[in-house]
Protein backbone atom coordinates (compact mmCIF):
# COMPACT_ATOMS: atom_id res chain seq x y z
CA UNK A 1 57.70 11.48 20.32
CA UNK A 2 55.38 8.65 19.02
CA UNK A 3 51.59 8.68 19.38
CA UNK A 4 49.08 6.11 17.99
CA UNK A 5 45.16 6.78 18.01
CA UNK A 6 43.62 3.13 18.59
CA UNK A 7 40.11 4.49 18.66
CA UNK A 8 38.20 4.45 15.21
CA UNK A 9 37.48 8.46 14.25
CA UNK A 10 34.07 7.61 12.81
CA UNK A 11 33.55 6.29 16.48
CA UNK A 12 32.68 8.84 19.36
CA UNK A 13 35.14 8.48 22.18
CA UNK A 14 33.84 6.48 25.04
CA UNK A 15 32.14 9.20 27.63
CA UNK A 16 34.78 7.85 31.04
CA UNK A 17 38.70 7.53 29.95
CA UNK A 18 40.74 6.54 32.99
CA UNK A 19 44.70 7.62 31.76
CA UNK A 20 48.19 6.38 33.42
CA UNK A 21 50.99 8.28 33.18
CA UNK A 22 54.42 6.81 33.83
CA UNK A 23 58.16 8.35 33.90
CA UNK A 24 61.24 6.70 34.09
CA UNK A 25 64.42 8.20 34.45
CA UNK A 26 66.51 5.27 32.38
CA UNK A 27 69.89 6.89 33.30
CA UNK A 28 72.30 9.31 34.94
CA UNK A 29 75.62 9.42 33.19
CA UNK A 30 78.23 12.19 33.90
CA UNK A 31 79.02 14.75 31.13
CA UNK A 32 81.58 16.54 32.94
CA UNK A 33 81.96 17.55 36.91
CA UNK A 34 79.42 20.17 36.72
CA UNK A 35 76.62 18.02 34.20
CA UNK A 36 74.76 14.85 33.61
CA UNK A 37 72.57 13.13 31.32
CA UNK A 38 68.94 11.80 32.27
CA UNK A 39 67.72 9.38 29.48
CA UNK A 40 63.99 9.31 30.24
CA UNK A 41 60.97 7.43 28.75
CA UNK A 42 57.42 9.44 29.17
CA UNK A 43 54.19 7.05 28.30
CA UNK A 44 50.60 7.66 28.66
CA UNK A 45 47.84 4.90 28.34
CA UNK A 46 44.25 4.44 27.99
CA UNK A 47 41.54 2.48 29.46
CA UNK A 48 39.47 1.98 27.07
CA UNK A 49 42.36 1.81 24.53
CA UNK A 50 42.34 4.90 23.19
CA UNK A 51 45.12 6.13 22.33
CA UNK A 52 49.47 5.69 23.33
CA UNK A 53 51.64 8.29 23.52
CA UNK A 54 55.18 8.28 24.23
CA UNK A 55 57.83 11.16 24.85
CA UNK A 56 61.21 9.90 24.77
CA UNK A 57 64.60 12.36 25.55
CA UNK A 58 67.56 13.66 27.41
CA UNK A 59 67.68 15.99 30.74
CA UNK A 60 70.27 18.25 31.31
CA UNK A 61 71.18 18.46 34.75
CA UNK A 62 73.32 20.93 36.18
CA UNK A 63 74.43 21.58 39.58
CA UNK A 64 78.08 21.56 41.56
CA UNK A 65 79.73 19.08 41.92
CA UNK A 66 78.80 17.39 44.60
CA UNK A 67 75.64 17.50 43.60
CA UNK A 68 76.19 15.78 40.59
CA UNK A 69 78.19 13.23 42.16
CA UNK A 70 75.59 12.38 44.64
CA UNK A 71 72.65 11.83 42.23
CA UNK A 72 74.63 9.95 39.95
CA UNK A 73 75.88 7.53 42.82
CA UNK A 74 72.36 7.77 44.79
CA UNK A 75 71.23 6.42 41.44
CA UNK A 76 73.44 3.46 41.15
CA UNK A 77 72.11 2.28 44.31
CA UNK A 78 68.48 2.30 42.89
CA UNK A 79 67.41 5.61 44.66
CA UNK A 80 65.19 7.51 43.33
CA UNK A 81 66.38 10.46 41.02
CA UNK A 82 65.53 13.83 43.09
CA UNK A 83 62.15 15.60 42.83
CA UNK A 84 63.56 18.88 41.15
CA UNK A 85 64.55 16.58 37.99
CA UNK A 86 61.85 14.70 37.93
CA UNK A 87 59.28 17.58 37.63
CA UNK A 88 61.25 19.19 35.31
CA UNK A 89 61.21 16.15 32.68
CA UNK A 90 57.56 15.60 33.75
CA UNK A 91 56.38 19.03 33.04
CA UNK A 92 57.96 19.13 29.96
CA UNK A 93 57.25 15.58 28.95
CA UNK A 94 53.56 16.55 30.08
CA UNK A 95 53.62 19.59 27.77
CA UNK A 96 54.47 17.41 24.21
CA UNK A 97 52.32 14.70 25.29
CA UNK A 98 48.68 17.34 25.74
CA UNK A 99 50.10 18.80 22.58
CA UNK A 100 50.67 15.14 20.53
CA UNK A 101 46.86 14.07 22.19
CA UNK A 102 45.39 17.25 20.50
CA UNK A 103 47.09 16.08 16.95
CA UNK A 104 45.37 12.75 17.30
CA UNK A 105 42.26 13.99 18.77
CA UNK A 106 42.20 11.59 21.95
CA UNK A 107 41.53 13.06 25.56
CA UNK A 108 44.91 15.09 26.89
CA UNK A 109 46.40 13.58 29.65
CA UNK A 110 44.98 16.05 32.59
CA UNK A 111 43.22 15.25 35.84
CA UNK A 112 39.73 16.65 35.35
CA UNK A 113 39.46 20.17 36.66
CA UNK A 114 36.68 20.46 39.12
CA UNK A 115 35.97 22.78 42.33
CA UNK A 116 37.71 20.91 44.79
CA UNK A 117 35.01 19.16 47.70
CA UNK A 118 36.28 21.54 50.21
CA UNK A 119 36.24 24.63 48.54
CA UNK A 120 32.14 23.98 46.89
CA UNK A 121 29.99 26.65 48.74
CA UNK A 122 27.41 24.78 51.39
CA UNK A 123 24.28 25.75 51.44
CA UNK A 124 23.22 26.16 55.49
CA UNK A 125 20.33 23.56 56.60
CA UNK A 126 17.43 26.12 57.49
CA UNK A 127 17.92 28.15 54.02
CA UNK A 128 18.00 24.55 51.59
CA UNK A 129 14.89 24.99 49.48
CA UNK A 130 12.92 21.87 48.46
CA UNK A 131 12.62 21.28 44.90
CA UNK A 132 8.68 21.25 44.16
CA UNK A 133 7.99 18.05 42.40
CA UNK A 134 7.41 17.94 38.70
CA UNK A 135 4.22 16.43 37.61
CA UNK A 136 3.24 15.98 33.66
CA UNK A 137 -0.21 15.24 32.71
């Protein structure tokens, strides 16, 4: 794991952060019939430039084999790696990278949590009150 804090600490933080988060499985190399090996690379960038964090490791994936011999030559043609291993590394990936943000003081990389638009109550038309108008003298 590697994390750099770009962002003076004597400066506030600017108030709007827009972060990227990128994975890429580098790899799928057999261990044995039943197990393979996903080298993967885990960044997150800033804009403003913040901050850069980077998670780097190993996967473990298991499965029969079949399985395993699928992914591994599904990824020699360039296919994507499946969606089970790739939230696996990204959840964990995710989970160093919020805790490595907190140790450099720089915005974790979460989507802002808000009521989502169609879940806000709405207020019906013929029970909206009107604001009365503020008027200093």
């Amino acid at each position: 794991m590697t994390g750099e804090r770009f962002w003076s600490h004597e400066t506030p933080l600017p108030a709007q952060v827009q972060i990227a988060v990128n994975i890429n499985i580098i790899g799928l190399n057999p261990k044995n019939e039943s197990t393979a090996e996903a080298p993967f690379v885990f960044t997150v960038n800033s804009t403003p430039s913040v901050a850069q964090l980077s998670v780097k490791g190993r996967a473990q994936v298991s499965g029969d084999t079949m399985e395993i011999q699928k992914m591994i030559e599904d990824h020699k043609q360039n296919k994507p790696p499946p969606t089970p291993v790739l939230q696996a590394v990204s959840s964990i990936a995710m989970a160093e990278a919020i805790l490595l943000s907190k140790s450099l003081g720089v915005p974790p990389p979460l989507p802002p949590i808000g009521v989502p638009a169609d879940q806000q109550p709405v207020t019906p038309p013929q029970t909206q009150s009107k604001r009365p108008e503020t008027h200093y003298s």
